[in-house]
N, C-alpha and C. Protein backbone atom coordinates (compact mmCIF):
# COMPACT_ATOMS: atom_id res chain seq x y z
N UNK A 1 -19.21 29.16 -91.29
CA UNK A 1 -19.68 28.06 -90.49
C UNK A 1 -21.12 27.74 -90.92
N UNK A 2 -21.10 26.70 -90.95
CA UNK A 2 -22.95 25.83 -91.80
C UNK A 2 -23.95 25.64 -90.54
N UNK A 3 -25.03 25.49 -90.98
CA UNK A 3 -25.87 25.58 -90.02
C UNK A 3 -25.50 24.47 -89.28
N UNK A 4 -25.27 23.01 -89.97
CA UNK A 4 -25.23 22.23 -89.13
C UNK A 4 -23.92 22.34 -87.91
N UNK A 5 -22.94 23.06 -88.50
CA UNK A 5 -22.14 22.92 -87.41
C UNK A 5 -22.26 23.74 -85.98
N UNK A 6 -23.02 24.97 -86.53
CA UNK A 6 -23.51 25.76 -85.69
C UNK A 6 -24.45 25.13 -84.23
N UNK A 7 -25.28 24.20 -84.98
CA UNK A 7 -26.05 23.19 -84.51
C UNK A 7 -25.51 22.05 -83.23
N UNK A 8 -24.28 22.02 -84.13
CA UNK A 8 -23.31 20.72 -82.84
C UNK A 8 -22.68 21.76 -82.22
N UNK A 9 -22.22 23.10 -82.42
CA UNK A 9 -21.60 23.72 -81.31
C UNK A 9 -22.37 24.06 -80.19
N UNK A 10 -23.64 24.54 -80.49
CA UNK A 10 -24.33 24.40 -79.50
C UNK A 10 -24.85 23.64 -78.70
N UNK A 11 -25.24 22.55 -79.50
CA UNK A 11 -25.93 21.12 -78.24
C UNK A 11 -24.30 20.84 -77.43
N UNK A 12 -23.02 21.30 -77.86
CA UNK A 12 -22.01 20.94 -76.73
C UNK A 12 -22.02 21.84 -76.05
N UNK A 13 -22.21 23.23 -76.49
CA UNK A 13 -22.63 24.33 -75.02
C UNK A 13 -23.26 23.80 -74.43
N UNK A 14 -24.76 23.26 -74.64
CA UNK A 14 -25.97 22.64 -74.05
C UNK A 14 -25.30 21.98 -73.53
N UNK A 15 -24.72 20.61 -74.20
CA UNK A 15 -24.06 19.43 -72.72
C UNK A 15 -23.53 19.86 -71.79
N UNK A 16 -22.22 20.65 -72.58
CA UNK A 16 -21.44 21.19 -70.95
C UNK A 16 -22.21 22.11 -70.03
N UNK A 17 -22.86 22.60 -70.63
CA UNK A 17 -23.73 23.48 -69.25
C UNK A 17 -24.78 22.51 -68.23
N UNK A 18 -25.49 21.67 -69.08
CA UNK A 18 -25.91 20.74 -68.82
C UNK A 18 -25.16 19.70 -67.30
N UNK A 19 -23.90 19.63 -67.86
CA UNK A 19 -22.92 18.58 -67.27
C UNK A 19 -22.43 19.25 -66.26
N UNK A 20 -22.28 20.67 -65.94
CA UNK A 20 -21.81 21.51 -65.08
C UNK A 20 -22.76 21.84 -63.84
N UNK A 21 -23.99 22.09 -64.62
CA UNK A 21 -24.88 22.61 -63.73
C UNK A 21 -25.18 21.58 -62.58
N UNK A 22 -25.71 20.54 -62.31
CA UNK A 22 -25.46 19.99 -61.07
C UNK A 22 -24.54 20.45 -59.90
N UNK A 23 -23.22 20.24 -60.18
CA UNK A 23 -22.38 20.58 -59.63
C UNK A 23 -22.32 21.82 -59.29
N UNK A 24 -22.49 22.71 -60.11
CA UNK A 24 -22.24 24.10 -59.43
C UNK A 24 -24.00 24.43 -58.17
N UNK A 25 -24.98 23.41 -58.73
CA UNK A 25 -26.21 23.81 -57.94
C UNK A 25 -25.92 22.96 -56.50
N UNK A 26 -25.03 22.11 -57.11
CA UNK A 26 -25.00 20.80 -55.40
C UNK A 26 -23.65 21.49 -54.78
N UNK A 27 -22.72 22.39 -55.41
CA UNK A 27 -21.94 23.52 -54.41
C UNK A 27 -22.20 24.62 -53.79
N UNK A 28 -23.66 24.92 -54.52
CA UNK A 28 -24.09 26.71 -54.02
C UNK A 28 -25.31 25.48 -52.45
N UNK A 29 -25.71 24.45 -52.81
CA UNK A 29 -26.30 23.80 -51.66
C UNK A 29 -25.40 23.48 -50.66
N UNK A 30 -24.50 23.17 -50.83
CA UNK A 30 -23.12 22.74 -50.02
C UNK A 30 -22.65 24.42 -49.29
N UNK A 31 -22.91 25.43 -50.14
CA UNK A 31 -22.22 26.28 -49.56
C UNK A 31 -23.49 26.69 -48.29
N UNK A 32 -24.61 26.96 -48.90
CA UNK A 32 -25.88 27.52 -47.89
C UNK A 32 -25.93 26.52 -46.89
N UNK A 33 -25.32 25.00 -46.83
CA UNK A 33 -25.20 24.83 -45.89
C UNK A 33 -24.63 24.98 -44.82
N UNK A 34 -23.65 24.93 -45.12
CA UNK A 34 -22.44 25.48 -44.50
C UNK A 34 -22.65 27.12 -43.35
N UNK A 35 -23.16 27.66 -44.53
CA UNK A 35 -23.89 29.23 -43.66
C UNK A 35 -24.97 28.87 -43.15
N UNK A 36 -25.50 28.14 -43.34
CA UNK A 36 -26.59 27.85 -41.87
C UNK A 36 -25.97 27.06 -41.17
N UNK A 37 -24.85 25.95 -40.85
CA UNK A 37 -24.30 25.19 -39.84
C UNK A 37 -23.19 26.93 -39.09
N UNK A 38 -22.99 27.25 -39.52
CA UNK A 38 -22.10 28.38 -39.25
C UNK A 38 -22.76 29.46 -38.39
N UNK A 39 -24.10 29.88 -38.97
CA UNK A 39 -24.71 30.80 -38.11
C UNK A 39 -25.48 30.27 -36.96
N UNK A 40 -25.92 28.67 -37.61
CA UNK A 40 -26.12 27.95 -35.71
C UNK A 40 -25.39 28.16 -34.79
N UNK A 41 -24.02 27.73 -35.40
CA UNK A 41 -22.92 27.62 -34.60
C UNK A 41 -23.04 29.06 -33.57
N UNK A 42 -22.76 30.06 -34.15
CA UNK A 42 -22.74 31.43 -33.65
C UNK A 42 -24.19 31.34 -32.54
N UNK A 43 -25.14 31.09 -33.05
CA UNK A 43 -26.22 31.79 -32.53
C UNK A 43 -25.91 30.69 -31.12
N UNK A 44 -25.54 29.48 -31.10
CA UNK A 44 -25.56 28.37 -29.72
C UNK A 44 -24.25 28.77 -29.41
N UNK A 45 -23.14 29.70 -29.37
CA UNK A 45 -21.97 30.34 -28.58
C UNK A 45 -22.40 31.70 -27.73
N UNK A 46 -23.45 32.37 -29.06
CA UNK A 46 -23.56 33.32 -28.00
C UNK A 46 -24.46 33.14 -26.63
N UNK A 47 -25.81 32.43 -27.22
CA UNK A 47 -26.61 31.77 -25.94
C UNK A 47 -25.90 31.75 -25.07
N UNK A 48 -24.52 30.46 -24.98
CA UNK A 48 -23.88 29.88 -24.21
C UNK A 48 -23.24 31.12 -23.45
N UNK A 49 -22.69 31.86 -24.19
CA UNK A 49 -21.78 33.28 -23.64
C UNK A 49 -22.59 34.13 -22.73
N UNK A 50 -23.96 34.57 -23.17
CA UNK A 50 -24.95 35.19 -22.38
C UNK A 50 -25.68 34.55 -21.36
N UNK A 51 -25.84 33.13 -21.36
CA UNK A 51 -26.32 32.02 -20.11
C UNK A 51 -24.76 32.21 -19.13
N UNK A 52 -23.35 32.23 -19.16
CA UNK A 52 -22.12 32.11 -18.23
C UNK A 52 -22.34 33.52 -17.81
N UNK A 53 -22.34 34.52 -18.86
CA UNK A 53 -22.25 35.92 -17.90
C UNK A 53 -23.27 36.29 -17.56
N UNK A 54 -25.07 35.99 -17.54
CA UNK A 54 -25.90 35.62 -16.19
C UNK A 54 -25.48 35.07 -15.51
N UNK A 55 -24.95 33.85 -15.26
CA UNK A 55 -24.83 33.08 -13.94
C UNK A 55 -23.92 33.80 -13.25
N UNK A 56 -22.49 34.16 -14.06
CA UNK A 56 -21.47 35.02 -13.30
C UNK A 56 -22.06 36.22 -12.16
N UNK A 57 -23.13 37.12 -12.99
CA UNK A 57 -23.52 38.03 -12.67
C UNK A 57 -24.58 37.81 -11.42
N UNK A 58 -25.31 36.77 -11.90
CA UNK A 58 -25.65 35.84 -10.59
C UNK A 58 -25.31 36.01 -9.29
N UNK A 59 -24.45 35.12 -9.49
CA UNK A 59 -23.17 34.48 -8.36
C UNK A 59 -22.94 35.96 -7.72
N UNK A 60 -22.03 37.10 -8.64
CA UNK A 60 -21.64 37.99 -8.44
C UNK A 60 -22.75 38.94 -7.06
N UNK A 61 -23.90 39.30 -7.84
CA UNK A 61 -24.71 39.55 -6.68
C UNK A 61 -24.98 38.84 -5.78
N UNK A 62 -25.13 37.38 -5.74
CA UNK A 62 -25.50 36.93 -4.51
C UNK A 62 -24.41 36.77 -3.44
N UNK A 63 -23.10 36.66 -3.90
CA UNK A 63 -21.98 37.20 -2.84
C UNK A 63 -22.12 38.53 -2.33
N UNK A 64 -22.23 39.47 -3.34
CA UNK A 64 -22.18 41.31 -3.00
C UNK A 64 -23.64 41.10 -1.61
N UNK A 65 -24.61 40.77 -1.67
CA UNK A 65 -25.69 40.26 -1.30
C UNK A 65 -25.44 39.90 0.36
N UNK A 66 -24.46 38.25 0.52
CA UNK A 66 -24.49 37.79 1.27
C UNK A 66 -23.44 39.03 2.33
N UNK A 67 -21.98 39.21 0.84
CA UNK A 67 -21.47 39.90 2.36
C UNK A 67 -22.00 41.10 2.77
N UNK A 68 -22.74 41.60 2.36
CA UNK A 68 -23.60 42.66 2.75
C UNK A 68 -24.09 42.24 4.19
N UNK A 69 -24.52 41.41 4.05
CA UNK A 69 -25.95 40.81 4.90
C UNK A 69 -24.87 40.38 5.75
N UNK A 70 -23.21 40.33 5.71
CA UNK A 70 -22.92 39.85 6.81
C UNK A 70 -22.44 40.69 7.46
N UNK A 71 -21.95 41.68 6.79
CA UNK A 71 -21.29 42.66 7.00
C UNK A 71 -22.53 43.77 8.44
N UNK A 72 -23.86 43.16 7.77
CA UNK A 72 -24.92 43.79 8.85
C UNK A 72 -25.05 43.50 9.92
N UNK A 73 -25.19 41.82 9.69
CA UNK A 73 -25.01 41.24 11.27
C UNK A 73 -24.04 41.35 12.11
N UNK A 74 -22.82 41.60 11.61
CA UNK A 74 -21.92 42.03 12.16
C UNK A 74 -21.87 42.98 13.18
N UNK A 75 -22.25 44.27 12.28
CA UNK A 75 -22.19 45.45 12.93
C UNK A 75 -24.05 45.64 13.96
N UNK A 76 -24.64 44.79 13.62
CA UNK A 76 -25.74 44.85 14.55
C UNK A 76 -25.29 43.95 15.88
N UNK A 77 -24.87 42.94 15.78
CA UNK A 77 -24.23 42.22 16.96
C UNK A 77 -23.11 42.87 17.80
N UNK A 78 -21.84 44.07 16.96
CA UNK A 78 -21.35 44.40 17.79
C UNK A 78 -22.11 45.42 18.36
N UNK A 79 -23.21 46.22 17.84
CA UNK A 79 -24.03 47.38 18.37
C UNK A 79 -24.90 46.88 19.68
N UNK A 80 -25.09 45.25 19.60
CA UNK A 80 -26.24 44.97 20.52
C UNK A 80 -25.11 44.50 21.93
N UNK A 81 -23.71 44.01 21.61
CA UNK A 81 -23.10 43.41 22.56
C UNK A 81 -22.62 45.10 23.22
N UNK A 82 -21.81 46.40 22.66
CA UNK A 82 -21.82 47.51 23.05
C UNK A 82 -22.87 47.98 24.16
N UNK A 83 -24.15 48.17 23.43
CA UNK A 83 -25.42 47.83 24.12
C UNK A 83 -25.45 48.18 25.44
N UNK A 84 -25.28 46.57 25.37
CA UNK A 84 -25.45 45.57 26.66
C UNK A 84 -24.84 45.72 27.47
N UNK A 85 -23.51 46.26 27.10
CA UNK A 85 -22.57 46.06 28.37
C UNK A 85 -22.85 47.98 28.63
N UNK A 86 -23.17 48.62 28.06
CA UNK A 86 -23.25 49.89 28.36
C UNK A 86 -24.53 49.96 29.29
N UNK A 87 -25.70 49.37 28.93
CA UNK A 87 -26.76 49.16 29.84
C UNK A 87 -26.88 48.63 31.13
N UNK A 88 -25.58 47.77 30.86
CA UNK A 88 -25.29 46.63 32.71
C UNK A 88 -24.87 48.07 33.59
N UNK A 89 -23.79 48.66 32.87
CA UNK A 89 -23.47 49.74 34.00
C UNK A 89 -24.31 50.81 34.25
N UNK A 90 -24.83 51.47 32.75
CA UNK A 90 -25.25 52.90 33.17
C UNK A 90 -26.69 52.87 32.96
N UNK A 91 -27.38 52.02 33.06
CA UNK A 91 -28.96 51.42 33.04
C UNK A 91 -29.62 52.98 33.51
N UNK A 92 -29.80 52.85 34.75
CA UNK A 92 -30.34 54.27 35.27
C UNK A 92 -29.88 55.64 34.69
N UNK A 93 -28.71 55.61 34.56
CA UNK A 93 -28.43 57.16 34.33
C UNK A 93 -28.61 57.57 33.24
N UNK A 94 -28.30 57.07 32.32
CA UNK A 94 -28.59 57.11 30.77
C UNK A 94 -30.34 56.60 30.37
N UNK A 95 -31.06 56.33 31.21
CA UNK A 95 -32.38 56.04 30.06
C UNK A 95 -33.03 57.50 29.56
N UNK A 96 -32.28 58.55 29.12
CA UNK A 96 -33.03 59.01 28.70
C UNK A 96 -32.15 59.45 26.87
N UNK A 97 -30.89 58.69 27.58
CA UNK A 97 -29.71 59.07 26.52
C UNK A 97 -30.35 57.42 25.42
N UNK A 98 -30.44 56.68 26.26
CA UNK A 98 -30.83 55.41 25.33
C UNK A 98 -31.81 55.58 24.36
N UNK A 99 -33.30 56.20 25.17
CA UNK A 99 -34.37 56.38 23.79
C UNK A 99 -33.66 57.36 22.72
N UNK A 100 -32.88 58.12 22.83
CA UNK A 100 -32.36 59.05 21.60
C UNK A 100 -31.61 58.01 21.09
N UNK A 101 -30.23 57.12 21.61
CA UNK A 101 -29.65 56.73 20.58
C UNK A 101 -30.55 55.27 19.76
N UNK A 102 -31.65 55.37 20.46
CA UNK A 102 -32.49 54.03 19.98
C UNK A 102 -33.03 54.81 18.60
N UNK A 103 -33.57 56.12 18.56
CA UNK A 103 -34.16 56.68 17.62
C UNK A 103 -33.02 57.09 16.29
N UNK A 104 -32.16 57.21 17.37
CA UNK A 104 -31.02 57.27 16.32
C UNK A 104 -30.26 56.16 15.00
N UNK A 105 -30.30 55.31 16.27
CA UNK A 105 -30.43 53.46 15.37
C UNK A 105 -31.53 53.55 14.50
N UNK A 106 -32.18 53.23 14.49
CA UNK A 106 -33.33 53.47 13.60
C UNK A 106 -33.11 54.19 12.47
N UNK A 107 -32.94 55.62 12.68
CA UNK A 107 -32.72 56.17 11.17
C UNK A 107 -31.26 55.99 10.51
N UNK A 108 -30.26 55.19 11.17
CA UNK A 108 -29.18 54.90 10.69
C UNK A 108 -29.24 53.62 9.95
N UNK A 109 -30.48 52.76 10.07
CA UNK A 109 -30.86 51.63 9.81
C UNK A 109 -32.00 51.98 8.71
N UNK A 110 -32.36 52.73 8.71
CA UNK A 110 -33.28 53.31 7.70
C UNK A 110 -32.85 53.96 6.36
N UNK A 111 -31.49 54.35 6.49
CA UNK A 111 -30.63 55.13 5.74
C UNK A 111 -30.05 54.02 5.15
N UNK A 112 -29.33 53.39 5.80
CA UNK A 112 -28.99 52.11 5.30
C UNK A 112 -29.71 50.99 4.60
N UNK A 113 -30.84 50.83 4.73
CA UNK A 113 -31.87 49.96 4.25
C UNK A 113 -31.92 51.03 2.32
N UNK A 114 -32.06 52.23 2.66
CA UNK A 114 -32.21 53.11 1.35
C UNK A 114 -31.46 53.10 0.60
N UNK A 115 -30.45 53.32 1.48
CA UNK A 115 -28.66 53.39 0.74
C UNK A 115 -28.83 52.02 -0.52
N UNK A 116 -29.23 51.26 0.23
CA UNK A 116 -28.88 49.41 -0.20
C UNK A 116 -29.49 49.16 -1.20
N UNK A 117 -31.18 49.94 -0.94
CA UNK A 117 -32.49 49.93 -1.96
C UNK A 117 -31.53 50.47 -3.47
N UNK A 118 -31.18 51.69 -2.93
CA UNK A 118 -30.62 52.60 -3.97
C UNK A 118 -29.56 51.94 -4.81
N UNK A 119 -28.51 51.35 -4.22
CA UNK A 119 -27.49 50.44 -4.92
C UNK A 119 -28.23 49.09 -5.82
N UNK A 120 -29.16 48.61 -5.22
CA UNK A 120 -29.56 47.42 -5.82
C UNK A 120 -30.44 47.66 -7.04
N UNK A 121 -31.44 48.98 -6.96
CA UNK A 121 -31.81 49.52 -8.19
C UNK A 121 -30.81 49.90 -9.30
N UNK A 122 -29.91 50.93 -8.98
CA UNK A 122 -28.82 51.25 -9.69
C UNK A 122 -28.08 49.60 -10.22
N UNK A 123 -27.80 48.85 -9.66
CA UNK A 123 -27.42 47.63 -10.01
C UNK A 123 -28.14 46.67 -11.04
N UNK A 124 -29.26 47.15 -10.50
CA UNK A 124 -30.38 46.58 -11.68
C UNK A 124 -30.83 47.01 -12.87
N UNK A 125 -29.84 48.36 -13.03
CA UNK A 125 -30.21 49.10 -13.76
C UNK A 125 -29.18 49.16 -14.97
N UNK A 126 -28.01 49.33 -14.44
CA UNK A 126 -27.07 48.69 -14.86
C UNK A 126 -27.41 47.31 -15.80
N UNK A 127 -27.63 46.10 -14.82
CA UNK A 127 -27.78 45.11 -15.67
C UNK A 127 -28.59 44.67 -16.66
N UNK A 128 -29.95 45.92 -16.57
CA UNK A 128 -31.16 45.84 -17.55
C UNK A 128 -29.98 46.60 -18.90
N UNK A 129 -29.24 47.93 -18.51
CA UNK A 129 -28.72 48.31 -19.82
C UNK A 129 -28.00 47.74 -20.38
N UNK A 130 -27.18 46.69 -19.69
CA UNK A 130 -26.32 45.42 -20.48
C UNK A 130 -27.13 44.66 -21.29
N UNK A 131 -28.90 44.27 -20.62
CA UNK A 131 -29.10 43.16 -21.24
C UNK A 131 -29.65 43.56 -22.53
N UNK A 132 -29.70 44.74 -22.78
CA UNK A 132 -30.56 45.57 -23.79
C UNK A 132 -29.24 45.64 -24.86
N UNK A 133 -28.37 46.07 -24.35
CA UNK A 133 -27.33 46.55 -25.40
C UNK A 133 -26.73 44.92 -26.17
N UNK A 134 -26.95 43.97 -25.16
CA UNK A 134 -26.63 42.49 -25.62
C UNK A 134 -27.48 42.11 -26.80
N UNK A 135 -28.76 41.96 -26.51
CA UNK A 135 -30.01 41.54 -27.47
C UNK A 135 -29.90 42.74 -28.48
N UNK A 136 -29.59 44.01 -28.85
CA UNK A 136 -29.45 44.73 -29.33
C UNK A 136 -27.97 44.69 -30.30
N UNK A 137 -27.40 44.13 -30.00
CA UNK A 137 -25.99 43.56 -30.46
C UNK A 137 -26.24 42.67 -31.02
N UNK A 138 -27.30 41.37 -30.78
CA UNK A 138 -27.38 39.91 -30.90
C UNK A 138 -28.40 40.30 -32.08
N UNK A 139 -29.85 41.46 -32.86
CA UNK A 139 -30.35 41.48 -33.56
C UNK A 139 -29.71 42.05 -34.61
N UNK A 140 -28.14 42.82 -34.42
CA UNK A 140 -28.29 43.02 -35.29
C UNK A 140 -26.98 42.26 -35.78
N UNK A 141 -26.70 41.69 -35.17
CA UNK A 141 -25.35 40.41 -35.86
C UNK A 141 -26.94 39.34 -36.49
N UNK A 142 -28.05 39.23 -35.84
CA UNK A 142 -28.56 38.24 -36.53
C UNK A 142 -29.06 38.95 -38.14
N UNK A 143 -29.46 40.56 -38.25
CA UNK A 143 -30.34 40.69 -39.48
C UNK A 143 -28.81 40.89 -40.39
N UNK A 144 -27.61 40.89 -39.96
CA UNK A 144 -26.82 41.40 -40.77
C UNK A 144 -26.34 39.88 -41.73
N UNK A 145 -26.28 38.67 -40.91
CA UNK A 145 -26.32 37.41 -41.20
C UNK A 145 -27.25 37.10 -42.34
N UNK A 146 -28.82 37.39 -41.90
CA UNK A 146 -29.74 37.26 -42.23
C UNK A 146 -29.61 38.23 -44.11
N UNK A 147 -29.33 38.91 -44.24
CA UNK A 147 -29.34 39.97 -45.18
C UNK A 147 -28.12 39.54 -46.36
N UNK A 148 -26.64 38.64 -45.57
CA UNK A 148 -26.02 37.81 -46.11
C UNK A 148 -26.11 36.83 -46.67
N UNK A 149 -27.40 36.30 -45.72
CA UNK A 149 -27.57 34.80 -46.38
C UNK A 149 -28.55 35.38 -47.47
N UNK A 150 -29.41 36.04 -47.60
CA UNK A 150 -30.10 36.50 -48.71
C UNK A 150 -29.80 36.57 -49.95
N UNK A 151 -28.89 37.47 -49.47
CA UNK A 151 -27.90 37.97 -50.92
C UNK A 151 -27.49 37.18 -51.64
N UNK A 152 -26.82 36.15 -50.51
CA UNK A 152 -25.85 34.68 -51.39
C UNK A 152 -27.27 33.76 -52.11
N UNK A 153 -28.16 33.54 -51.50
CA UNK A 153 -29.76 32.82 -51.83
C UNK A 153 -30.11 33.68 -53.23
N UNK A 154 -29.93 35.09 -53.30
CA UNK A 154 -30.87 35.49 -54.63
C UNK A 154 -29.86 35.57 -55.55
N UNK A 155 -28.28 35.63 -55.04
CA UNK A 155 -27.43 35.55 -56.44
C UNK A 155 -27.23 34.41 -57.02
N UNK A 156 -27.40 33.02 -55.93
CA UNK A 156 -27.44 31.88 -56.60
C UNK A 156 -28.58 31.38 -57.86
N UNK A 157 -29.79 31.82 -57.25
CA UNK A 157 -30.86 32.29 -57.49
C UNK A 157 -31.14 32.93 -59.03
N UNK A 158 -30.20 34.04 -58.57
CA UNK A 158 -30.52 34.89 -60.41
C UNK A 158 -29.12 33.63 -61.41
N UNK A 159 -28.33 33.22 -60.78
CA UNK A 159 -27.27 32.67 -61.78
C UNK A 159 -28.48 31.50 -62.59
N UNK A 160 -28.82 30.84 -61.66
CA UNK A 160 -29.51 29.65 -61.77
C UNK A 160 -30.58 30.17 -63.00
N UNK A 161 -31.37 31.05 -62.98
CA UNK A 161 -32.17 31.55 -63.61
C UNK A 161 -31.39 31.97 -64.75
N UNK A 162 -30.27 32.70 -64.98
CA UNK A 162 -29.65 32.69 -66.23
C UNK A 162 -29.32 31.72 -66.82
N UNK A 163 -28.74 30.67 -66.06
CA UNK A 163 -28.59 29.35 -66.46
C UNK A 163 -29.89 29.06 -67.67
N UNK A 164 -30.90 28.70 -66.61
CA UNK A 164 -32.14 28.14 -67.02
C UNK A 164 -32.15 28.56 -68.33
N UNK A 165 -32.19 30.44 -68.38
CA UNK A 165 -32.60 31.26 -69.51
C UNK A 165 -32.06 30.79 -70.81
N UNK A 166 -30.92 30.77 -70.46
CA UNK A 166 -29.79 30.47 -71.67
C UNK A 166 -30.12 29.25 -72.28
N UNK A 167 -30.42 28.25 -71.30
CA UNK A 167 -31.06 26.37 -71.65
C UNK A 167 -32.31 27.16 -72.87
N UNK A 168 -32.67 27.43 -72.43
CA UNK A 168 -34.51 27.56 -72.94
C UNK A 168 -34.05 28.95 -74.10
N UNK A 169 -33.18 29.69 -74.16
CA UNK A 169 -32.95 30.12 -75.44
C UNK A 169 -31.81 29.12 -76.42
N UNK A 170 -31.39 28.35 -75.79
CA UNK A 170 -30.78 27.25 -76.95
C UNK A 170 -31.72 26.22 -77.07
N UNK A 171 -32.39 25.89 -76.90
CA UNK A 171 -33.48 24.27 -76.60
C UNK A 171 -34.09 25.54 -78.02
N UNK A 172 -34.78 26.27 -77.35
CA UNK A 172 -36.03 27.30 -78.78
C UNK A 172 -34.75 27.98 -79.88
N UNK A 173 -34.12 27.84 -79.96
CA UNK A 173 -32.83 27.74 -81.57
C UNK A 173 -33.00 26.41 -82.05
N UNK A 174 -32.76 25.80 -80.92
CA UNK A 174 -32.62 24.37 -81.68
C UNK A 174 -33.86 23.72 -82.38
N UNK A 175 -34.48 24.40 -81.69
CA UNK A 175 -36.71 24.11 -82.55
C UNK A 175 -36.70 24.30 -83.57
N UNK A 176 -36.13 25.85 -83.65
CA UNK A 176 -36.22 26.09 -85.05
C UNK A 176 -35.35 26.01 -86.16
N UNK A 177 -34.25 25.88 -85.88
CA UNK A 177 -33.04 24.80 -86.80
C UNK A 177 -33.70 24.12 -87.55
N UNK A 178 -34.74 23.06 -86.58
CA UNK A 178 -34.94 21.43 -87.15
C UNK A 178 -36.02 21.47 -88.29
């Protein structure tokens, strides 16, 4: 093979690489887009997923909450109507039985107030270790993304650069051919 032909085989490597390269650089852009419309996507589902199961959790306590709170009045209204009608009759004979069970109310109401303290911490405690294990879940679906999209960025990256290399070792053949 003569120099010159050597010469035209290469400037048609050169074209076709030439003629290719766009395309393969406006598909590796097409593709990184795509992985960033994709990992938006993800990152505005999970938001959405972690904003419904707050509110759920929400909701959830403020029912546990209310019927609590009704469940109190309840039993304080039937304690005060009991009471009352125990006081209409035995007023005199019992005041000394009343200040005990009055002291007694009290620390049954005190116990209860703790009990409640105690559940609502524990509850809160609970929901702090969810929210930890969530965001803890959510950094590392994001660096694992993050470490993907990298990879795909520096292999496009090094191709492109071989590309280039290869241009700029046929362009400096072809210098010295001429």
């Amino acid at each position: 093979m003569t120099t010159e032909e050597r010469l035209y085989k290469l400037e048609g490597i050169v074209e076709g690489v030439m003629a290719t390269l766009p395309e393969r650089v406006t598909a590796l852009e097409t593709r990184m887009d795509l992985l960033r419309q994709e990992i938006k996507a993800e990152l505005v589902a999970l938001r959405q997923e972690f904003k419904d199961d707050m509110a759920v959790l929400r909701q959830e306590l403020k029912g546990d909450m209310a019927a609590l709170e009704g469940r109190l009045k309840e039993e304080m209204a039937t304690l005060r109507q009991e009471l009352k009608g125990d006081m209409a009759s035995l007023r005199q004979e019992f005041k000394g039985d009343m200040a005990s069970l009055r002291q007694e109310f009290k620390g049954d109401m005190a116990s209860l107030r703790q009990e409640l303290k105690a559940e609502m911490g524990a509850l809160e405690g609970r929901l702090g270790e969810q929210m930890a294990s969530l965001r803890q879940e959510l950094k590392g679906d994001m660096a694992s993304l993050r470490q993907e999209l990298k990879g795909d960025i520096n292999t496009a990256l090094n191709r492109l650069m071989l590309y280039f290399s290869a241009l700029a070792v046929i362009l400096a053949l072809l210098t010295l051919w001429r």
